[in-house]
Protein backbone atom coordinates (compact mmCIF):
# COMPACT_ATOMS: atom_id res chain seq x y z
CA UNK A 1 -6.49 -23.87 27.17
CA UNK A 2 -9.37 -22.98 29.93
CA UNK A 3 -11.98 -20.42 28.67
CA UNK A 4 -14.95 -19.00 29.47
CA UNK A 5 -17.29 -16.29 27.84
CA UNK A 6 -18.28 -13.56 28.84
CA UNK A 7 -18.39 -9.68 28.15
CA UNK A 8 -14.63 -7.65 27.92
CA UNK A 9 -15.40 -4.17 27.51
CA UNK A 10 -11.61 -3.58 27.24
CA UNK A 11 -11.10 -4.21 24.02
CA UNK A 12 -14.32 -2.56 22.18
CA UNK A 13 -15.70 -5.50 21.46
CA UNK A 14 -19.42 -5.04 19.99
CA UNK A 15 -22.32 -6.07 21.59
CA UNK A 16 -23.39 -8.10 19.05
CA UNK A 17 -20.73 -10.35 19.43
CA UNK A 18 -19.49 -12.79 22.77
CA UNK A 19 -16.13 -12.00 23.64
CA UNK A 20 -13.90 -14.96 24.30
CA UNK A 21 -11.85 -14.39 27.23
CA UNK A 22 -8.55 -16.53 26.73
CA UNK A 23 -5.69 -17.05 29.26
CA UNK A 24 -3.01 -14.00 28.65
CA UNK A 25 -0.33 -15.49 25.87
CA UNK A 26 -0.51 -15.61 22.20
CA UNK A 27 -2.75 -17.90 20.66
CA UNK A 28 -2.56 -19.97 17.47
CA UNK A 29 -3.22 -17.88 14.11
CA UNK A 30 -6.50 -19.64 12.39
CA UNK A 31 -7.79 -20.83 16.37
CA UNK A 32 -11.27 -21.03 14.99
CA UNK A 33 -13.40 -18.16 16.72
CA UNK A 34 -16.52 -18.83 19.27
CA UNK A 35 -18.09 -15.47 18.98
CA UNK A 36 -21.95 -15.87 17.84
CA UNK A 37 -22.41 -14.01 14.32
CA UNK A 38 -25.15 -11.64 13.72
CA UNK A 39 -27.16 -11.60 10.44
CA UNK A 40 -26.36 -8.34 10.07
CA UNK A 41 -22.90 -9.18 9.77
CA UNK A 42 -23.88 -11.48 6.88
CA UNK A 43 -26.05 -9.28 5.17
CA UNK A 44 -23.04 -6.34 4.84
CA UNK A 45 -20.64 -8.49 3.93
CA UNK A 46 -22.57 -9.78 1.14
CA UNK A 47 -23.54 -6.38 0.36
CA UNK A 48 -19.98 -5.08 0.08
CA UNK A 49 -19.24 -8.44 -2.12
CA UNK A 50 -21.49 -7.48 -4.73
CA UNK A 51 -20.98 -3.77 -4.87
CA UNK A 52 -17.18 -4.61 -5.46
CA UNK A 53 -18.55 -7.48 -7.98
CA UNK A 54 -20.16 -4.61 -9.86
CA UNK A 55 -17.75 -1.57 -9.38
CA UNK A 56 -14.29 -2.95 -9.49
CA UNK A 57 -12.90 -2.77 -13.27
CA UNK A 58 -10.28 -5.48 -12.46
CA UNK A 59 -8.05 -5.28 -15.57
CA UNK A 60 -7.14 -1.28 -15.29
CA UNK A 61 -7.12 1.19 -13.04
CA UNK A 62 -10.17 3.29 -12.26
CA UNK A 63 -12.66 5.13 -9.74
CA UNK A 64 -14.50 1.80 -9.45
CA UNK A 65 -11.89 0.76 -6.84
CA UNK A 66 -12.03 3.37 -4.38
CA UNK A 67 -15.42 3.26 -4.84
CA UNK A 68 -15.49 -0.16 -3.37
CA UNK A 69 -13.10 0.54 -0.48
CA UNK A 70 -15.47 3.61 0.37
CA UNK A 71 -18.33 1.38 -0.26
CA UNK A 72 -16.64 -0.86 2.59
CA UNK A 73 -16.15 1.45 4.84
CA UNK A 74 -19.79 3.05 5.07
CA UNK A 75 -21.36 -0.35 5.76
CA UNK A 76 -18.40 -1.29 8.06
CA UNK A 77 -18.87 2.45 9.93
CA UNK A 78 -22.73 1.52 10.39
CA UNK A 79 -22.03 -1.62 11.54
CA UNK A 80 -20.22 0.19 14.13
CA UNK A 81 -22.61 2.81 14.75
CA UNK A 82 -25.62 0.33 15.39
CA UNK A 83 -23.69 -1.61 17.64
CA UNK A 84 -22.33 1.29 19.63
CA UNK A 85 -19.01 0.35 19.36
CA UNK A 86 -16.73 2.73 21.76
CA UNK A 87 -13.22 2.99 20.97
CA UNK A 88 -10.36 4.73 23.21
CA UNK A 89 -9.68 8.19 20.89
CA UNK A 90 -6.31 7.58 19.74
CA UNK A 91 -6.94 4.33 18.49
CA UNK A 92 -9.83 5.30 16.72
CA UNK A 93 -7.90 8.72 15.10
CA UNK A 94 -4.81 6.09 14.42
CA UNK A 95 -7.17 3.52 12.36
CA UNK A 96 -8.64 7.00 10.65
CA UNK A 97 -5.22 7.89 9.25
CA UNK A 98 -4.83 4.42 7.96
CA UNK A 99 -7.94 4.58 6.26
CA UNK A 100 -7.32 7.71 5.02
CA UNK A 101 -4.26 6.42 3.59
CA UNK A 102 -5.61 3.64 2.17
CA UNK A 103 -8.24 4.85 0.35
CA UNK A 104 -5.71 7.96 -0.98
CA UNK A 105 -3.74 5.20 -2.60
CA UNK A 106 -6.92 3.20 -4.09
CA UNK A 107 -7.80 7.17 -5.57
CA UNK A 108 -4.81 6.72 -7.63
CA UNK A 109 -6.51 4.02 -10.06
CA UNK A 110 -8.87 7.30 -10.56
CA UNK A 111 -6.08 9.95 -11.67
CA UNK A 112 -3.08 7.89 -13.49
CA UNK A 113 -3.16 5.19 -15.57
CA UNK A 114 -0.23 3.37 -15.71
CA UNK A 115 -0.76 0.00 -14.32
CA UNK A 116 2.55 -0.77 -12.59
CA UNK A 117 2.18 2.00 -10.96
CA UNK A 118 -1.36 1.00 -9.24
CA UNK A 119 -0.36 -2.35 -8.46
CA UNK A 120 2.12 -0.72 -6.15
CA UNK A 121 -0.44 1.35 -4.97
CA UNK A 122 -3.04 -1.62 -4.64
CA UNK A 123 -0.84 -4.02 -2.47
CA UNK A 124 0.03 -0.78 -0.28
CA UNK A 125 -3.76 0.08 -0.04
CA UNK A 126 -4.50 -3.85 1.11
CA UNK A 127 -1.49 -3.41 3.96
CA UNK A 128 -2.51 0.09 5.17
CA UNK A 129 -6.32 -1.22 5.44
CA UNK A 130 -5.03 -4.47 7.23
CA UNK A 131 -3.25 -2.06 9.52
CA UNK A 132 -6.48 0.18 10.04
CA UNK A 133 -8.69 -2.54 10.85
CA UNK A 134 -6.30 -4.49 13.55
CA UNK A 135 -5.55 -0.99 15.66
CA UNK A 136 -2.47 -1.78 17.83
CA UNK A 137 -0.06 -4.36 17.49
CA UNK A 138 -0.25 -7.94 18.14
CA UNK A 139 1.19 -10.11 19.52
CA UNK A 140 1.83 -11.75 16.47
CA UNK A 141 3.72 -8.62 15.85
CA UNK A 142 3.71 -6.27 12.71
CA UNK A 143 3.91 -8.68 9.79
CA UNK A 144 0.98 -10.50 11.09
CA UNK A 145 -0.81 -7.35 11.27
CA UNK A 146 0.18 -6.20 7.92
CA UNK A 147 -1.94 -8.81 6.50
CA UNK A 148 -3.99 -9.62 9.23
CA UNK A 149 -7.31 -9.55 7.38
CA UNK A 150 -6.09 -12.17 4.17
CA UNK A 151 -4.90 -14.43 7.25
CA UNK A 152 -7.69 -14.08 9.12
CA UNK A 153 -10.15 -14.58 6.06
CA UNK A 154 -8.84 -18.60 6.69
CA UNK A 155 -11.26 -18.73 9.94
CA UNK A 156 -13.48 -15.68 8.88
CA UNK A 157 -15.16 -17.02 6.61
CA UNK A 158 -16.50 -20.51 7.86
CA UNK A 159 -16.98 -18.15 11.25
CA UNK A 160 -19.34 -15.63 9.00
CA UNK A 161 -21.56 -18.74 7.21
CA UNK A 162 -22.45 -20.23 10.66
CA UNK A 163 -25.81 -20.75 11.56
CA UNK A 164 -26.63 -16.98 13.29
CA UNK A 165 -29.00 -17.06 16.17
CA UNK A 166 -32.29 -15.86 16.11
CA UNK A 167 -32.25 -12.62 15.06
CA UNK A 168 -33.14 -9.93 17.17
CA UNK A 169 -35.49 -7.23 16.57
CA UNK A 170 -33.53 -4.39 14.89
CA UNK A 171 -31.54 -7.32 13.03
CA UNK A 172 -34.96 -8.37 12.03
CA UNK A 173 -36.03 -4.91 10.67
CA UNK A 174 -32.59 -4.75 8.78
CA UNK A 175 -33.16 -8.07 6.99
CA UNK A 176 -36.91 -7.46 6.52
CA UNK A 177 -35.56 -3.92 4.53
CA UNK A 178 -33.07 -5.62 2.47
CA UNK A 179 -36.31 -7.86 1.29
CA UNK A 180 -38.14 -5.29 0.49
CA UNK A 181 -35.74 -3.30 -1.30
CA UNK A 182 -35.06 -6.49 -3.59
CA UNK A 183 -38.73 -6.73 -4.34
CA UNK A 184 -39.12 -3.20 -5.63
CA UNK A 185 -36.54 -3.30 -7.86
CA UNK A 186 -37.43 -6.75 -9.32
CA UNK A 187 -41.02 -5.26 -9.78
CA UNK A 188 -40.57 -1.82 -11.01
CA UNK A 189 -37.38 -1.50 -12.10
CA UNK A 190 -37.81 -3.87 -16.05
CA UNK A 191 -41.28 -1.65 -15.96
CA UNK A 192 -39.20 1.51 -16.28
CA UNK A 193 -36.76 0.02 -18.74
CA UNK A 194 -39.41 -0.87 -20.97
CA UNK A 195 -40.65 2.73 -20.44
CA UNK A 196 -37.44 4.57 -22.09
CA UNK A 197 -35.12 3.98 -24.05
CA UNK A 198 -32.54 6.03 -22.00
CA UNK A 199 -33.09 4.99 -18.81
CA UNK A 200 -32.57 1.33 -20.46
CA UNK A 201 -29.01 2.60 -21.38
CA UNK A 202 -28.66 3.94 -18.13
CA UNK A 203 -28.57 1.04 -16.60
CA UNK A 204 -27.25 -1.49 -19.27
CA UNK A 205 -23.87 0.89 -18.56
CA UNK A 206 -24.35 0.27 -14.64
CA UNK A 207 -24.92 -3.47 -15.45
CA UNK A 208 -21.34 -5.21 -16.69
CA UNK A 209 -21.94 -7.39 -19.48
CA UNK A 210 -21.97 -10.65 -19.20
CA UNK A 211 -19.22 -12.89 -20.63
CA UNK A 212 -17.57 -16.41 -19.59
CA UNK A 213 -13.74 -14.40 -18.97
CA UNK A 214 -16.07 -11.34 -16.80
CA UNK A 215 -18.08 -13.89 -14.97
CA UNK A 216 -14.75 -15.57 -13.65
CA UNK A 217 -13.19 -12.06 -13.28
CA UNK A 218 -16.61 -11.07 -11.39
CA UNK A 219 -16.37 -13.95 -9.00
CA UNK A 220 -13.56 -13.34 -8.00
CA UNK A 221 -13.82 -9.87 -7.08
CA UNK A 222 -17.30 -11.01 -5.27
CA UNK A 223 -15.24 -13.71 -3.48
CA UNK A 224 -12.58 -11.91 -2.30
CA UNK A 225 -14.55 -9.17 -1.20
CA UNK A 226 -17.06 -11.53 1.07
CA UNK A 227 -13.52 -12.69 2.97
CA UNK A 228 -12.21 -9.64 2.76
CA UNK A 229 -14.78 -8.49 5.01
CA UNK A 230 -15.92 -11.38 7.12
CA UNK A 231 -12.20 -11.00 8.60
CA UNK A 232 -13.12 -7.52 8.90
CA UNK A 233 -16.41 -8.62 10.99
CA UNK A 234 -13.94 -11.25 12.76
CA UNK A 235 -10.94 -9.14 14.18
CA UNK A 236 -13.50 -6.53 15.65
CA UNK A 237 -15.27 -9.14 17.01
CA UNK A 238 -12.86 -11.25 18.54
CA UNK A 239 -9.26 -9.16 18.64
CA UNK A 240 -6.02 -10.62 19.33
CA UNK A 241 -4.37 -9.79 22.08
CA UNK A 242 -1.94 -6.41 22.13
CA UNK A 243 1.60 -6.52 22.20
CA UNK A 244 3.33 -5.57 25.58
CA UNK A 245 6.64 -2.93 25.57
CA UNK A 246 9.07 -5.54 26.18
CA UNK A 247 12.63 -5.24 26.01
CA UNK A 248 14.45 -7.97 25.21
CA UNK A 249 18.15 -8.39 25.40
CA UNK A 250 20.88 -10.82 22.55
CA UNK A 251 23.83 -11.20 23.67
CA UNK A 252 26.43 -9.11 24.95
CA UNK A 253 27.71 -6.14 25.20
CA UNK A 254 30.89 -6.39 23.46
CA UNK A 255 29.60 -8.20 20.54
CA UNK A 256 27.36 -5.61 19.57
CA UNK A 257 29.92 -3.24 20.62
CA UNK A 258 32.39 -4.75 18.12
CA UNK A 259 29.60 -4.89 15.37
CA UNK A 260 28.64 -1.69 15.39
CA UNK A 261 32.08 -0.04 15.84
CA UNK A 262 33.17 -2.42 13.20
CA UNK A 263 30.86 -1.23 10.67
CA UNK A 264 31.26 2.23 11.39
CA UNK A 265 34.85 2.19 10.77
CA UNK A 266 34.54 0.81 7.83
CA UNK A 267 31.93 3.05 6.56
CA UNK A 268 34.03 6.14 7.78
CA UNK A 269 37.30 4.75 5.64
CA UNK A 270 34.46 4.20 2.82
CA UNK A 271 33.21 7.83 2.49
CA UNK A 272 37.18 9.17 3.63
CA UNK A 273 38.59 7.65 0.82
CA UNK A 274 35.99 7.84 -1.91
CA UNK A 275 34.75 11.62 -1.13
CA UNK A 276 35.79 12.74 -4.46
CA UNK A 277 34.16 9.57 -5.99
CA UNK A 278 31.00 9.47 -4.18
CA UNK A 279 29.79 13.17 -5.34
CA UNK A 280 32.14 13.59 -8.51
CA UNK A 281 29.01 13.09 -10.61
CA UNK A 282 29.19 13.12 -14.70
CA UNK A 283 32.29 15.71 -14.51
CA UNK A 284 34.72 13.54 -12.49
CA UNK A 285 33.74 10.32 -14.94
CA UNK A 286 34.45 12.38 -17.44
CA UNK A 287 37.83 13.46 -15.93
CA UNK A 288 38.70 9.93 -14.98
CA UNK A 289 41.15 7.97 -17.39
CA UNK A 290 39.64 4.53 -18.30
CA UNK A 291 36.07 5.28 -16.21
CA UNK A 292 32.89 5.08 -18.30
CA UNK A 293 29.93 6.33 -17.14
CA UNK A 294 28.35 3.03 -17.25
CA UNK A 295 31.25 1.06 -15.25
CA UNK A 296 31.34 4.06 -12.88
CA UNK A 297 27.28 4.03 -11.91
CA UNK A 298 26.10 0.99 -12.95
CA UNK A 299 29.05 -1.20 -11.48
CA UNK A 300 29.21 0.53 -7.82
CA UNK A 301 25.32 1.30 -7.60
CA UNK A 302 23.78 -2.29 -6.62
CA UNK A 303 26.51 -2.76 -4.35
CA UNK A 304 25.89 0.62 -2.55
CA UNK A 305 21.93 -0.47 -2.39
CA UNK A 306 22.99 -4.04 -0.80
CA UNK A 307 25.25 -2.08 1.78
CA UNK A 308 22.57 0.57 3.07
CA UNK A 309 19.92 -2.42 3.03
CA UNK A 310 21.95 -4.96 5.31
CA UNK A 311 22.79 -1.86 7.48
CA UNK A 312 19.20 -1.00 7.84
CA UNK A 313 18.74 -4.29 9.04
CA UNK A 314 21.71 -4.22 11.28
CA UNK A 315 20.64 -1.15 12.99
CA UNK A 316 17.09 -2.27 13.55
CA UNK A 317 18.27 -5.64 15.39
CA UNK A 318 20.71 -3.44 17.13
CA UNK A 319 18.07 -1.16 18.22
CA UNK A 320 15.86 -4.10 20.01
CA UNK A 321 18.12 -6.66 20.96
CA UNK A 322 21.10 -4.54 22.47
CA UNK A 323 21.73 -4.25 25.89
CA UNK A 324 20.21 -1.02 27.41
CA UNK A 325 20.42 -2.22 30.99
CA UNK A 326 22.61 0.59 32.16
CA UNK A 327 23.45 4.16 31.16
CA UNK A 328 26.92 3.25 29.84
CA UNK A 329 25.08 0.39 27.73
CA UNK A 330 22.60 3.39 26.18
CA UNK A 331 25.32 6.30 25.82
CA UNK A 332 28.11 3.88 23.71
CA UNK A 333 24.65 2.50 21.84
CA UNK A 334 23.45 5.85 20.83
CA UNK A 335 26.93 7.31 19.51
CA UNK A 336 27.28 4.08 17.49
CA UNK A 337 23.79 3.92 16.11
CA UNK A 338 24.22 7.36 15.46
CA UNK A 339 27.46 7.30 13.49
CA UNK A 340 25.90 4.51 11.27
CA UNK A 341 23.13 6.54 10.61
CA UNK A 342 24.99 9.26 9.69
CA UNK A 343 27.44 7.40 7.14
CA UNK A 344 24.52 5.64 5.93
CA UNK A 345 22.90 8.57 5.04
CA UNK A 346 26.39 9.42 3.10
CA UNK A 347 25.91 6.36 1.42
CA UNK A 348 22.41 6.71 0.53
CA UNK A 349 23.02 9.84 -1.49
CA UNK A 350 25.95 8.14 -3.15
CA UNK A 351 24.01 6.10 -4.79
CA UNK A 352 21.60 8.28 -5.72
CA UNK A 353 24.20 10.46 -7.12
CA UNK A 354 25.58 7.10 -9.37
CA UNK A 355 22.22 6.51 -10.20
CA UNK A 356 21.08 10.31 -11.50
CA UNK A 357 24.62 10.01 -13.70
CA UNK A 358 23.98 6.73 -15.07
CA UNK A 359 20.26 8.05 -16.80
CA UNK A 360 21.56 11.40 -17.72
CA UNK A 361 24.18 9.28 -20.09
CA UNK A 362 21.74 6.57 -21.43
CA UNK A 363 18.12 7.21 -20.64
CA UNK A 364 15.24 7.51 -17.57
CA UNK A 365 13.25 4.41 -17.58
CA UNK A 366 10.72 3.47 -14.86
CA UNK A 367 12.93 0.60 -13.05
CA UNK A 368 15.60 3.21 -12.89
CA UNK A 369 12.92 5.88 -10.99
CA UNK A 370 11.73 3.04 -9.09
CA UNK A 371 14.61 2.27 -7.67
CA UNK A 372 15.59 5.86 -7.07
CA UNK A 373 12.59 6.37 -5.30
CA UNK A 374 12.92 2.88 -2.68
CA UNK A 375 16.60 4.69 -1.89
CA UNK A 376 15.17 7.57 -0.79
CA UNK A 377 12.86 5.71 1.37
CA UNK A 378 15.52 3.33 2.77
CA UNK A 379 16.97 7.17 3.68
CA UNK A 380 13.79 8.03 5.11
CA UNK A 381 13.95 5.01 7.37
CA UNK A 382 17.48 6.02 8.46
CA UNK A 383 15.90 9.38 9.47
CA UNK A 384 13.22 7.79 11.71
CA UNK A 385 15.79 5.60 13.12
CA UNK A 386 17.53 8.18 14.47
CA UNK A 387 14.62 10.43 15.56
CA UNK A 388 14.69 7.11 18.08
CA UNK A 389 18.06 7.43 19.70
CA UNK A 390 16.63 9.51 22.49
CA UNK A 391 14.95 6.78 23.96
CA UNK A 392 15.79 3.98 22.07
CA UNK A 393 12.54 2.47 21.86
CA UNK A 394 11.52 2.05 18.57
CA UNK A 395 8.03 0.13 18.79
CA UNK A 396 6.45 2.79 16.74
CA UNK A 397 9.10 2.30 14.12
CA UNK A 398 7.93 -0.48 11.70
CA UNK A 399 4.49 1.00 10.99
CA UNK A 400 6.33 4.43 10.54
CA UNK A 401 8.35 2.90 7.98
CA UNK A 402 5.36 1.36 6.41
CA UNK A 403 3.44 5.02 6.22
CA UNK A 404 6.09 6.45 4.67
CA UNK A 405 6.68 3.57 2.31
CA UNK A 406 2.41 4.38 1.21
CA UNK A 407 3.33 8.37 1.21
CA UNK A 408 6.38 7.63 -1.03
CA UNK A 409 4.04 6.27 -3.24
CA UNK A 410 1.36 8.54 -2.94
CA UNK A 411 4.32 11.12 -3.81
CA UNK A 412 5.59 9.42 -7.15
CA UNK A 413 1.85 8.94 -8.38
CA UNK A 414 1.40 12.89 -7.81
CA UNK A 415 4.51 13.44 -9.77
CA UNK A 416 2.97 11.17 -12.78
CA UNK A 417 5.94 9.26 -13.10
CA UNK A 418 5.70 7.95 -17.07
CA UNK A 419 5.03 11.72 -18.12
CA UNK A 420 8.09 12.87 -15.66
CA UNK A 421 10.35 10.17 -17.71
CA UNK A 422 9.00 10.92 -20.94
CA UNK A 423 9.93 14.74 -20.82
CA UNK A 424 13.08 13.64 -19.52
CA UNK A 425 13.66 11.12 -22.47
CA UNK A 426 12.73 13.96 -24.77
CA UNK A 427 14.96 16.65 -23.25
CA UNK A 428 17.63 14.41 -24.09
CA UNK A 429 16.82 13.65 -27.70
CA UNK A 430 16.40 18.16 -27.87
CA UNK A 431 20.29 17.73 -27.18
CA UNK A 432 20.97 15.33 -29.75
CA UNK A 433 20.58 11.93 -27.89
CA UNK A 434 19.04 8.87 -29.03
CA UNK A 435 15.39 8.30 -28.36
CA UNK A 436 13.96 4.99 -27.54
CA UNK A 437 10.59 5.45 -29.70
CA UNK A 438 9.48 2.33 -28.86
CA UNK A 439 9.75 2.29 -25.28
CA UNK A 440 7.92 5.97 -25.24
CA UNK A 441 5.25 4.11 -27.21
CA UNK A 442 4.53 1.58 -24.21
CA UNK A 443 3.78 3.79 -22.00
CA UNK A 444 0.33 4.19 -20.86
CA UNK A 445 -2.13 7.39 -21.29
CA UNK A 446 -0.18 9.30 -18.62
CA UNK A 447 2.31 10.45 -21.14
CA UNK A 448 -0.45 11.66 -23.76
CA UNK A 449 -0.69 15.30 -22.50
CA UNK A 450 3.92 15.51 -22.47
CA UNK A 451 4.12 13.49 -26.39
CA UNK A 452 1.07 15.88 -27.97
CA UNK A 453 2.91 19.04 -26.75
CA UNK A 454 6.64 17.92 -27.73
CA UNK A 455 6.51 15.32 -30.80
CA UNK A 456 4.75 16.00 -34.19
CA UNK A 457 4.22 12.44 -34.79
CA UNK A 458 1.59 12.15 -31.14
CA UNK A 459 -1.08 9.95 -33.09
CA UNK A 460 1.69 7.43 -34.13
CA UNK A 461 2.96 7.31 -30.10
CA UNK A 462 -0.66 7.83 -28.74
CA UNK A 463 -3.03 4.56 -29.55
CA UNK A 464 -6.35 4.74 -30.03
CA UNK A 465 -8.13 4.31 -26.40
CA UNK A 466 -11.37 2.48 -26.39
CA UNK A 467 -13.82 3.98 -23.75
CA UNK A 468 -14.54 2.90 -20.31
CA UNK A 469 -17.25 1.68 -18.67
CA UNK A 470 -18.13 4.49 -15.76
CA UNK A 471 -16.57 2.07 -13.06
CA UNK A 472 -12.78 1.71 -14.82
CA UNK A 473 -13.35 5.86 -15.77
CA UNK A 474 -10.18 7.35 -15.46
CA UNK A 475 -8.76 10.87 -15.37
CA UNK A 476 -5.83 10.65 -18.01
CA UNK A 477 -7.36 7.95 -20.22
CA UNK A 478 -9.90 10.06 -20.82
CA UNK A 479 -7.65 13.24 -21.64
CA UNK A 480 -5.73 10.86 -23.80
CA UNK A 481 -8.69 10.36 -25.70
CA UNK A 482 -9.76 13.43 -26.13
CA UNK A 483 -6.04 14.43 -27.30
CA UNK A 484 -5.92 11.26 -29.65
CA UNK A 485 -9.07 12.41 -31.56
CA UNK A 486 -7.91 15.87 -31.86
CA UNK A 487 -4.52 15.20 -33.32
CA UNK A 488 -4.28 14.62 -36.98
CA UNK A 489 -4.62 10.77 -38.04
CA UNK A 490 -0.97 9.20 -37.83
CA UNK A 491 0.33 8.19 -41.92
């Protein structure tokens, strides 16, 4: 592969960095980069390393963690800024709303506390920001991009501990600031500890303590953090090429002709036949001779769920490998697709309707709403497919269905999912049916605020919750508490 360096103001690249001008064509994923790296570089990424060492609470949710992403993106934005970075608008309002997004689902360790539920929103938050930092697609196409910056952290990071060139002036000043900000805290800073006792505290609580299990915990965090962003530093230095609108045609017409027609016929005898079935609900179990609820939702449910997933996947292969060539091709393709969408819709809210009757008979749990809730998003995705039948492009689609994957759930954390099951659980129990105690009882603080209002026995359900250190504060562990030490002491 020929190259030569030089300047390529097409891409933004900063002018701290030498842009490697490559042959057009993909190139391989961990191609070690030959762009020079600035101190400065160096310097924020260890800065963001240790501000995530010292914020992050990484064994529960809390504000520490958007903290560290916001943390991120200041030294990150005056990176940019001091480089004069200029970036075409749309791209740069396009990376904004993943940001945005990003750091909305990070917020969530702040407000709930169940943990599932922020590990969801922590891998989201880590593909969102991946997607914010690359810009446009690849060529490497969107599951590269998705986790473009823990692929790129391979390179980044033997790129970032390079020898730098001589620093420049203003790099210079930058590093000469950092020193001097060190030396006035190691100077004055145990001089005004010794001076109060408060201010001590003060900082003893911003200092984690130190213990063998933390220290691994805090190395980690200080690890991943440094790679996190020297891939950061890397992409915007050195970009990969953007995908081209291709199309691109598998085989012929009449196979996917026969596919697709197939598969709507089927799905049309499907809903013809089982109308009554698909909507019947608890009443036409009931009114069914040898039909439990249970063999009714739970044995048709998982099946339904396989169907609308392989069809999702049918319809996106359909949608960029079919032929399109002429405007017979793209009239037959768009009644077909469109059919399928429709049924599939059908079939989507079948199975939400099996699902709702199977945990009014025996319970809400948070599988159950999980699953619920990644139906209605596979019937999102079957909306945004056919908002493409117009033109039957669909390059926007996969990062579409990846937003509304993050606002899904950025939707079931604002609906405080535990507490939304628990009332359920307990509405049921008001009509006479069996409570699982102990499963109400695993639940985290979420529920406190629902249990103390409905059950008598709240300090037996509610455990005592130790308190946080400021970075792992969070919004309903520290109602719980308060709600724990105001109930009467469980007997």
């Amino acid at each position: 592969m020929s190259e030569q360096v030089q300047n390529h103001p097409a891409h933004a690249v900063p002018p701290w960095a030498v842009r490697v001008v490559r042959q057009p064509g993909p190139r391989p994923l961990f191609e070690r980069a030959e762009t020079a790296v600035p101190v400065g570089a160096k310097l924020a990424a260890l800065a963001v390393a240790v501000a995530g060492a010292v914020v992050v609470p990484v064994d529960r949710p809390g504000i520490g963690w958007v903290l560290a992403l916001l943390i991120a993106a200041a030294v990150l934005l005056t990176r940019t800024r001091l480089s004069g970075t200029r970036e075409g608008n749309a791209r740069r309002w396009r990376q904004a709303g993943w940001a945005l997004l990003a750091t909305a689902l990070l917020a969530v360790g702040a407000l709930r506390a169940a943990e599932w539920l922020f590990v969801l929103c922590g891998l989201a938050a880590a593909v969102v920001a991946s997607l914010a930092v690359v810009g446009k697609r690849t060529v490497h196409g969107t599951t590269y991009d998705a986790l473009a910056v823990p692929l790129e952290a391979f390179r980044a990071v033997p790129w970032l501990l390079r020898r730098s060139p001589r620093p420049g002036r203003q790099q210079g000043r930058v590093l000469g600031a950092v020193l001097l900000s060190g030396l006035v805290l190691v100077v004055f800073l145990p001089l005004l500890i010794s001076a109060d006792p408060r201010f001590a505290q003060f900082v003893g609580d911003l200092v984690p303590e130190v213990r063998p299990s933390s220290a691994v915990r805090t190395a980690l965090v200080f690890g991943v953090g440094f790679a996190a962003m020297a891939a950061v530093f890397l992409i915007s230095a050195d970009p990969l090429p953007e995908r081209e609108n291709r199309r691109t045609t598998v085989g012929d017409r009449l196979s996917w002709t026969s596919l697709l027609g197939t598969l709507s016929v089927l799905f049309t005898a499907y809903v013809g036949v089982q109308a009554t079935a698909l909507f019947g609900g608890t009443d036409y179990v009931l009114r069914t001779d040898g039909l439990t609820s249970a063999d009714y939702a739970r044995g048709g449910f998982w099946q339904l769920c396989a169907c609308t997933v392989l069809t999702l996947g049918i319809l996106a292969a359909a949608l960029r490998w079919a032929p399109k060539a002429t405007s017979a091709d793209r009239a037959v393709l768009r009644a077909l697709l469109g059919a399928l969408t429709v049924l599939s819709l059908v079939v989507v809210l079948s199975a939400l309707s099996r699902m709702w009757t199977y945990q009014q008979a025996y319970g809400f749990t948070v599988l159950r709403l999980l699953v619920e809730v990644c139906e209605i998003w596979l019937g999102v995705v079957f909306v945004l497919i056919g908002a493409t039948l117009g033109t039957l492009r669909a390059n926007w689609l996969p990062r579409a269905a990846i937003a509304t994957a993050a606002l899904a759930l950025l939707g079931l954390a604002a609906a405080n999912p535990e507490a939304a099951i628990a009332t359920a659980n307990l509405d049921r129990a008001a009509q006479g049916k069996p409570l699982d105690v102990r499963y109400l009882s695993r639940f985290s603080a979420d529920v406190a605020p629902v249990v103390a209002a409905r059950r008598p026995d709240a300090a037996c359900l509610l455990r005592p919750i130790a308190d946080d250190a400021w970075p792992a504060w969070n919004l309903s562990r520290s109602q719980a508490r308060e709600i724990v030490r105001s109930q009467a002491p469980c007997e």
